[in-house]
C-alpha atoms as a PDB file:
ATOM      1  CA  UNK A   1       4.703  29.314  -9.844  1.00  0.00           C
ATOM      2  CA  UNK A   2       5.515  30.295  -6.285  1.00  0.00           C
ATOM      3  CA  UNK A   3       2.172  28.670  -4.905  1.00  0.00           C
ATOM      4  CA  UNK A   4       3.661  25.309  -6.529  1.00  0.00           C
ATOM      5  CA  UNK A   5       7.146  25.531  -4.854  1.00  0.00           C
ATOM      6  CA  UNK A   6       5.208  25.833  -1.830  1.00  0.00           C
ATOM      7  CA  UNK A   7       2.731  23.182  -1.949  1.00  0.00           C
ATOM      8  CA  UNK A   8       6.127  21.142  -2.623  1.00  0.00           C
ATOM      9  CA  UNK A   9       7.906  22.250   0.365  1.00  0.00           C
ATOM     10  CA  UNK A  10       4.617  21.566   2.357  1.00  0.00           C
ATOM     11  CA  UNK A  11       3.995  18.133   0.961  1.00  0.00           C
ATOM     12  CA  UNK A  12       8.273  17.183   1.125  1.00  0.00           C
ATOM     13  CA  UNK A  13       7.953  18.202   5.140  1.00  0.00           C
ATOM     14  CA  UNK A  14       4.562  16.097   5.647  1.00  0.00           C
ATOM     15  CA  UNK A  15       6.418  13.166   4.286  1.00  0.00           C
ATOM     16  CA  UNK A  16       9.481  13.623   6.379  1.00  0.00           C
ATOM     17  CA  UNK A  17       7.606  14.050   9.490  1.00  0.00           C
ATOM     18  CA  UNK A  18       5.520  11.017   8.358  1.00  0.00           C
ATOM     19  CA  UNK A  19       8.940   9.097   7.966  1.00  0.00           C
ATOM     20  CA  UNK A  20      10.478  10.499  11.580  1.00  0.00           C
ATOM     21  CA  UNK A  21       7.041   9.126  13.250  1.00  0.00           C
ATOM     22  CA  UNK A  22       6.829   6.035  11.165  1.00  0.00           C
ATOM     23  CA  UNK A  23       9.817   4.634   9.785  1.00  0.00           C
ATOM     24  CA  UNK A  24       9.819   1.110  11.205  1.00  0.00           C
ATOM     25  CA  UNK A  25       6.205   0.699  10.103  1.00  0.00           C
ATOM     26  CA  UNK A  26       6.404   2.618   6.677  1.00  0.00           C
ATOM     27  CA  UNK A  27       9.679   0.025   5.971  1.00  0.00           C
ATOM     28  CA  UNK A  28       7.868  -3.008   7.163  1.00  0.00           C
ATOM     29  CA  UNK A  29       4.674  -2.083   5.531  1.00  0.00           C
ATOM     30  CA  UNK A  30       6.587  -2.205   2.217  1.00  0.00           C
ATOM     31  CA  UNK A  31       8.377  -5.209   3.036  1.00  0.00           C
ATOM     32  CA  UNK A  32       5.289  -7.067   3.620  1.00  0.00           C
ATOM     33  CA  UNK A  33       4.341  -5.696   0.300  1.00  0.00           C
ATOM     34  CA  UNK A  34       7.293  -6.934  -1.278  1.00  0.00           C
ATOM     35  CA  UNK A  35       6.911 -10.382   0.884  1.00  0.00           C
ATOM     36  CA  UNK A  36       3.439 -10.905  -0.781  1.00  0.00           C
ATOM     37  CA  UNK A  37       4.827 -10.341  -4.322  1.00  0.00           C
ATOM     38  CA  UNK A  38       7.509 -12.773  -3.731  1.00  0.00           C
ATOM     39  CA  UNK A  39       5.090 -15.168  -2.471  1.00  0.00           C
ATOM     40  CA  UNK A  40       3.008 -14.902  -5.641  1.00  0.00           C
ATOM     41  CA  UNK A  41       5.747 -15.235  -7.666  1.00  0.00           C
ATOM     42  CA  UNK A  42       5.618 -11.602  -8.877  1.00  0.00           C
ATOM     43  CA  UNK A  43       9.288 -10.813  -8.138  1.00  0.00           C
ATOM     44  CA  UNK A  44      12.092 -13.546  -8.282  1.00  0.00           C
ATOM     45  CA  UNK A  45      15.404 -13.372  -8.330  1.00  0.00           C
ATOM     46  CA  UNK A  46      16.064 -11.735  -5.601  1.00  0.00           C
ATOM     47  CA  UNK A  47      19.742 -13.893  -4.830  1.00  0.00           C
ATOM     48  CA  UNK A  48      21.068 -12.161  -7.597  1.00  0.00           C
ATOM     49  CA  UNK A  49      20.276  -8.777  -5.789  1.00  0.00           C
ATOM     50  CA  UNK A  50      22.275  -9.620  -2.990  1.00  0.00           C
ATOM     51  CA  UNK A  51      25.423  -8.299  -4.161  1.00  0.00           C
ATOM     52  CA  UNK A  52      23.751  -5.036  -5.292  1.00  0.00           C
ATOM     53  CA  UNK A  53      22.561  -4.355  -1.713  1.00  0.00           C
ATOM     54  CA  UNK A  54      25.754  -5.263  -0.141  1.00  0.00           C
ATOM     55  CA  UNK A  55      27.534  -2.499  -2.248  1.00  0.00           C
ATOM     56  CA  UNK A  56      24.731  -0.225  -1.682  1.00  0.00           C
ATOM     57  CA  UNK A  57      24.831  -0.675   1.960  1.00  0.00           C
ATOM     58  CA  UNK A  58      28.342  -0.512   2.299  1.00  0.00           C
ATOM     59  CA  UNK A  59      28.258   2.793   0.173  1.00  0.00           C
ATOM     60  CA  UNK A  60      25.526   4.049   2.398  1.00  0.00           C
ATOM     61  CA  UNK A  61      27.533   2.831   5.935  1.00  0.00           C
ATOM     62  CA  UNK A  62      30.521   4.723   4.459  1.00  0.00           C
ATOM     63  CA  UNK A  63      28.424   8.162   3.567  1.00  0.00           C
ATOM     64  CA  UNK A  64      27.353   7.940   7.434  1.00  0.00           C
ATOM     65  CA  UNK A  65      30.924   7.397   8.942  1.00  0.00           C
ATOM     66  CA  UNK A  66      31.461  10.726   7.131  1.00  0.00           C
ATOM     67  CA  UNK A  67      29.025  12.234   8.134  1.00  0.00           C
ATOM     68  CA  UNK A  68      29.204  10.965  11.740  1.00  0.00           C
ATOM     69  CA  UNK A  69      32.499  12.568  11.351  1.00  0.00           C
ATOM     70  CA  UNK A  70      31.634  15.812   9.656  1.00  0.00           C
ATOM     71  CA  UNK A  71      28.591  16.353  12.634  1.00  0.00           C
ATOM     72  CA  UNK A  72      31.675  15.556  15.517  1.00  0.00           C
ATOM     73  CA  UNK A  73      33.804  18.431  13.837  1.00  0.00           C
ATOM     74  CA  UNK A  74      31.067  20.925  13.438  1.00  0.00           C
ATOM     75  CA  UNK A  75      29.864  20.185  17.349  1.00  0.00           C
ATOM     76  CA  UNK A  76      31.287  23.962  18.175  1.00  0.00           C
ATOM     77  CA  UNK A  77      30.442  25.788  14.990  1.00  0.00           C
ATOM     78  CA  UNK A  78      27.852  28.385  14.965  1.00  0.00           C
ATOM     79  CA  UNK A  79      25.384  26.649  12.995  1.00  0.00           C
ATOM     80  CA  UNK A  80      25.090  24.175  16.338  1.00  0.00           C
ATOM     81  CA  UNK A  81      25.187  26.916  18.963  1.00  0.00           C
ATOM     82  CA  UNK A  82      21.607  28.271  16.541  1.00  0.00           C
ATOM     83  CA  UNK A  83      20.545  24.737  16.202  1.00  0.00           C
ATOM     84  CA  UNK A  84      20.503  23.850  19.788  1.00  0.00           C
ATOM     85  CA  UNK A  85      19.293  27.345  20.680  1.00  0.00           C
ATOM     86  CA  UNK A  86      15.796  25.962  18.708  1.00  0.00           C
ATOM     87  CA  UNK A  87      16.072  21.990  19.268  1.00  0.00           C
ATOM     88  CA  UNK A  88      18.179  21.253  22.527  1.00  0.00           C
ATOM     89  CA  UNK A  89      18.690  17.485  21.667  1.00  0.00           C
ATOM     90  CA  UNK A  90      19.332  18.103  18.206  1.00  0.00           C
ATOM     91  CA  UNK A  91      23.182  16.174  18.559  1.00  0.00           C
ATOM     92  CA  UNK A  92      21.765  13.194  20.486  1.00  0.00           C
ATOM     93  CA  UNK A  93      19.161  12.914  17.886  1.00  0.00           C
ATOM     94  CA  UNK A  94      21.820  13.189  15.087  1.00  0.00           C
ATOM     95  CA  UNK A  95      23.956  10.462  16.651  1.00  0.00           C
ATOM     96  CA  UNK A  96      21.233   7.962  17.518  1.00  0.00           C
ATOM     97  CA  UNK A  97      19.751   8.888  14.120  1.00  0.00           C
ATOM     98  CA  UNK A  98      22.688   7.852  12.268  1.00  0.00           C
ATOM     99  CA  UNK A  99      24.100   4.880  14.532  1.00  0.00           C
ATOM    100  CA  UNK A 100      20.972   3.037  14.223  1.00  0.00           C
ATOM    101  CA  UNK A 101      21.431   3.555  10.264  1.00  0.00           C
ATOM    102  CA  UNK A 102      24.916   2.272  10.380  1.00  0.00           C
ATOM    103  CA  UNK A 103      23.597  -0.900  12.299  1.00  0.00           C
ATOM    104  CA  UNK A 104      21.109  -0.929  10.209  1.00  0.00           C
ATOM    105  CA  UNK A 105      23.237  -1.221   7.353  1.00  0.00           C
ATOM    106  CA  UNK A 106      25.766  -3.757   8.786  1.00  0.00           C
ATOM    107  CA  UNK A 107      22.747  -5.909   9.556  1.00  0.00           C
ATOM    108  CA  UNK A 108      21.708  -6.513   5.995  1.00  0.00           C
ATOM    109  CA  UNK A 109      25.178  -6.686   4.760  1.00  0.00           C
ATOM    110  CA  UNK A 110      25.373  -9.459   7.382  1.00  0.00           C
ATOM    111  CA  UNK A 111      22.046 -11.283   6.956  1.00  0.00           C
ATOM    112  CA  UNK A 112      22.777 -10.545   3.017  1.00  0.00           C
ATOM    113  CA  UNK A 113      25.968 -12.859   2.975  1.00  0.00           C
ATOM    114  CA  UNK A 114      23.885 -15.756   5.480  1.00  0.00           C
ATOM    115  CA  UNK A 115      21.337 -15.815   2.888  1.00  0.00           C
ATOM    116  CA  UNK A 116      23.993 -16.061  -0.068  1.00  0.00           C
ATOM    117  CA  UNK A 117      25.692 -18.967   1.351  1.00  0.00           C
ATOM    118  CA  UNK A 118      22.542 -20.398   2.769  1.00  0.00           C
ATOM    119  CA  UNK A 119      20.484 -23.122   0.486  1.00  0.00           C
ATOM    120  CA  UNK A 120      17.553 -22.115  -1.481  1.00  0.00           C
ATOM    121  CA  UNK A 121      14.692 -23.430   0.914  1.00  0.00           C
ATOM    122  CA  UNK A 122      11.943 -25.288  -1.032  1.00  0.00           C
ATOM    123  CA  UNK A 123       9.328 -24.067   1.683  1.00  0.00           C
ATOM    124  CA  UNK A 124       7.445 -21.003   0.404  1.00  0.00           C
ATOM    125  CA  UNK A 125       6.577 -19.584   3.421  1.00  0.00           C
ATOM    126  CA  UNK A 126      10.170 -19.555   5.210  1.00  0.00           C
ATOM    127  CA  UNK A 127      11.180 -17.703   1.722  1.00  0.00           C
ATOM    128  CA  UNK A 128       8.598 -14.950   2.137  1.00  0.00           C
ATOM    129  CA  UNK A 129       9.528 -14.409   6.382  1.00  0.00           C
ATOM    130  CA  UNK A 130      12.932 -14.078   4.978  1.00  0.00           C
ATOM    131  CA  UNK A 131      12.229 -11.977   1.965  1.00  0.00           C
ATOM    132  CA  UNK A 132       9.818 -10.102   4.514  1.00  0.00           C
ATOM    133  CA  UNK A 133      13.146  -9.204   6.860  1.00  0.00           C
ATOM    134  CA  UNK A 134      15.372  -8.563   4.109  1.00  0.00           C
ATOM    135  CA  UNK A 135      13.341  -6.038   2.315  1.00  0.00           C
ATOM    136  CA  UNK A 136      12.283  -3.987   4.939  1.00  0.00           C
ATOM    137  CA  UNK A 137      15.534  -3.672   6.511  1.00  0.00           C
ATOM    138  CA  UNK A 138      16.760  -2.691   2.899  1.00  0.00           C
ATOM    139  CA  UNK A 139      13.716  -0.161   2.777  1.00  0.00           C
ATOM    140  CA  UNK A 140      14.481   1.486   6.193  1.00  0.00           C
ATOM    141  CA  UNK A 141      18.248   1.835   5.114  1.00  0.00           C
ATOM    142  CA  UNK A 142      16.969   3.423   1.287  1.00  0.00           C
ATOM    143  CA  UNK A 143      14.789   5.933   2.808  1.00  0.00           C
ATOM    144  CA  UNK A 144      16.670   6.678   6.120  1.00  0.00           C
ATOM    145  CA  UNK A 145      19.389   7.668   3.997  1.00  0.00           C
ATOM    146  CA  UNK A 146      17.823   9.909   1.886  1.00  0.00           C
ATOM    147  CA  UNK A 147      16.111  11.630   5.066  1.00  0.00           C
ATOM    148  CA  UNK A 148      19.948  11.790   6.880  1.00  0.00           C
ATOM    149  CA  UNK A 149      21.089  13.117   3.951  1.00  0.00           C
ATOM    150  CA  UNK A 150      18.590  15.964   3.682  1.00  0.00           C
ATOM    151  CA  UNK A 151      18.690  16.630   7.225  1.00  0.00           C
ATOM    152  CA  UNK A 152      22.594  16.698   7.427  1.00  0.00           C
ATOM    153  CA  UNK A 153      22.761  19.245   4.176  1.00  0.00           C
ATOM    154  CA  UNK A 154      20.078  21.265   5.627  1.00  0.00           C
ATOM    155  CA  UNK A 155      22.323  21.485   9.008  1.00  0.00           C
ATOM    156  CA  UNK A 156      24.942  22.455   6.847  1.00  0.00           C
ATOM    157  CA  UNK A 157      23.597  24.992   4.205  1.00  0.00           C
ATOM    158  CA  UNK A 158      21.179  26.700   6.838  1.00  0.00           C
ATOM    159  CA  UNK A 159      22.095  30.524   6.985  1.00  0.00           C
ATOM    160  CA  UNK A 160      23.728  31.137  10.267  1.00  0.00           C
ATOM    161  CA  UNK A 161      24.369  34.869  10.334  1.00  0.00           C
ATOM    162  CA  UNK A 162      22.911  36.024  13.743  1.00  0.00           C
ATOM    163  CA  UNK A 163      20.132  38.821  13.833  1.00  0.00           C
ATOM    164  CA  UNK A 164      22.078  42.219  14.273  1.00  0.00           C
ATOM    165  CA  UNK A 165      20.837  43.717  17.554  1.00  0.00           C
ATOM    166  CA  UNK A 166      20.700  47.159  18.261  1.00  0.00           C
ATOM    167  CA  UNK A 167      21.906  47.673  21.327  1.00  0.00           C
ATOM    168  CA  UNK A 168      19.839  50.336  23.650  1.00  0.00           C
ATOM    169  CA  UNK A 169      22.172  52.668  26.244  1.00  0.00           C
END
């Protein structure tokens, strides 16, 4: 049972480095995928979605604020003086981490409402480019919030008792 918990911890912290390397290309790689579907007719109504992704967006722009807010309060706690003891740019990294998923998140609540208001194009093509923007955008925000998330709980739950040195006279 132990050996499984491992191999899970392995494969969950092969994935998130794969995601921390890759993002952009993992997110546009499945919004190419969902692009071809699309194209072949294999998903439609994707208008009706819009509204769905604007709450979830908004929810997920909201979570970060917090949490933008949470990581500027902690800045001084101990579990920052340990984390920048190991990673040195770990609060830069936070902050661009989550501003580009707040941007990210106002741009497809922004490009969601020009393509609700916009008429359905007849040409097939223009639909998938659009469809091809939309959805990875939408992908990078799904899994870049699951991964800020993690990494924000993990900053908060890690153990930050100090190893007790004995001191030599």
């Amino acid at each position: 049972m132990a050996n499984i918990g491992c191999l899970w911890r392995r494969w969950l912290e092969r994935l998130e480095n794969t995601w921390t390397e890759h993002s952009l290309l993992i997110s546009a790689l499945l919004g190419a995928f969902c692009s071809i579907l699309y194209y072949y007719n294999y998903i439609s109504n994707l208008r009706q979605t819009i509204a769905n992704v604007v709450v979830f967006a908004s929810i997920i722009v909201g979570m970060l604020g917090v949490f933008l807010t949470l990581i500027i309060t902690l800045k001084e706690s101990p579990v920052f003086d340990r984390m920048r003891s190991f990673f040195p740019k770990i609060e830069e990294k936070l902050f661009v981490w989550i501003r580009n998923q707040i941007w990210s998140g106002i741009f497809v609540v922004m490009l969601s409402v020009v393509i609700s208001i916009m008429p359905n194009p007849t040409n097939r093509l223009i639909t998938s480019s659009g469809v091809f923007i939309w959805t990875t955008i939408f992908w990078h925000i799904c899994f870049g919030s699951f991964y800020t998330v993690k990494l924000i709980t993990d900053l908060i739950l890690k153990n930050v008792t100090q190893p007790i040195r004995k001191f030599k006279p």
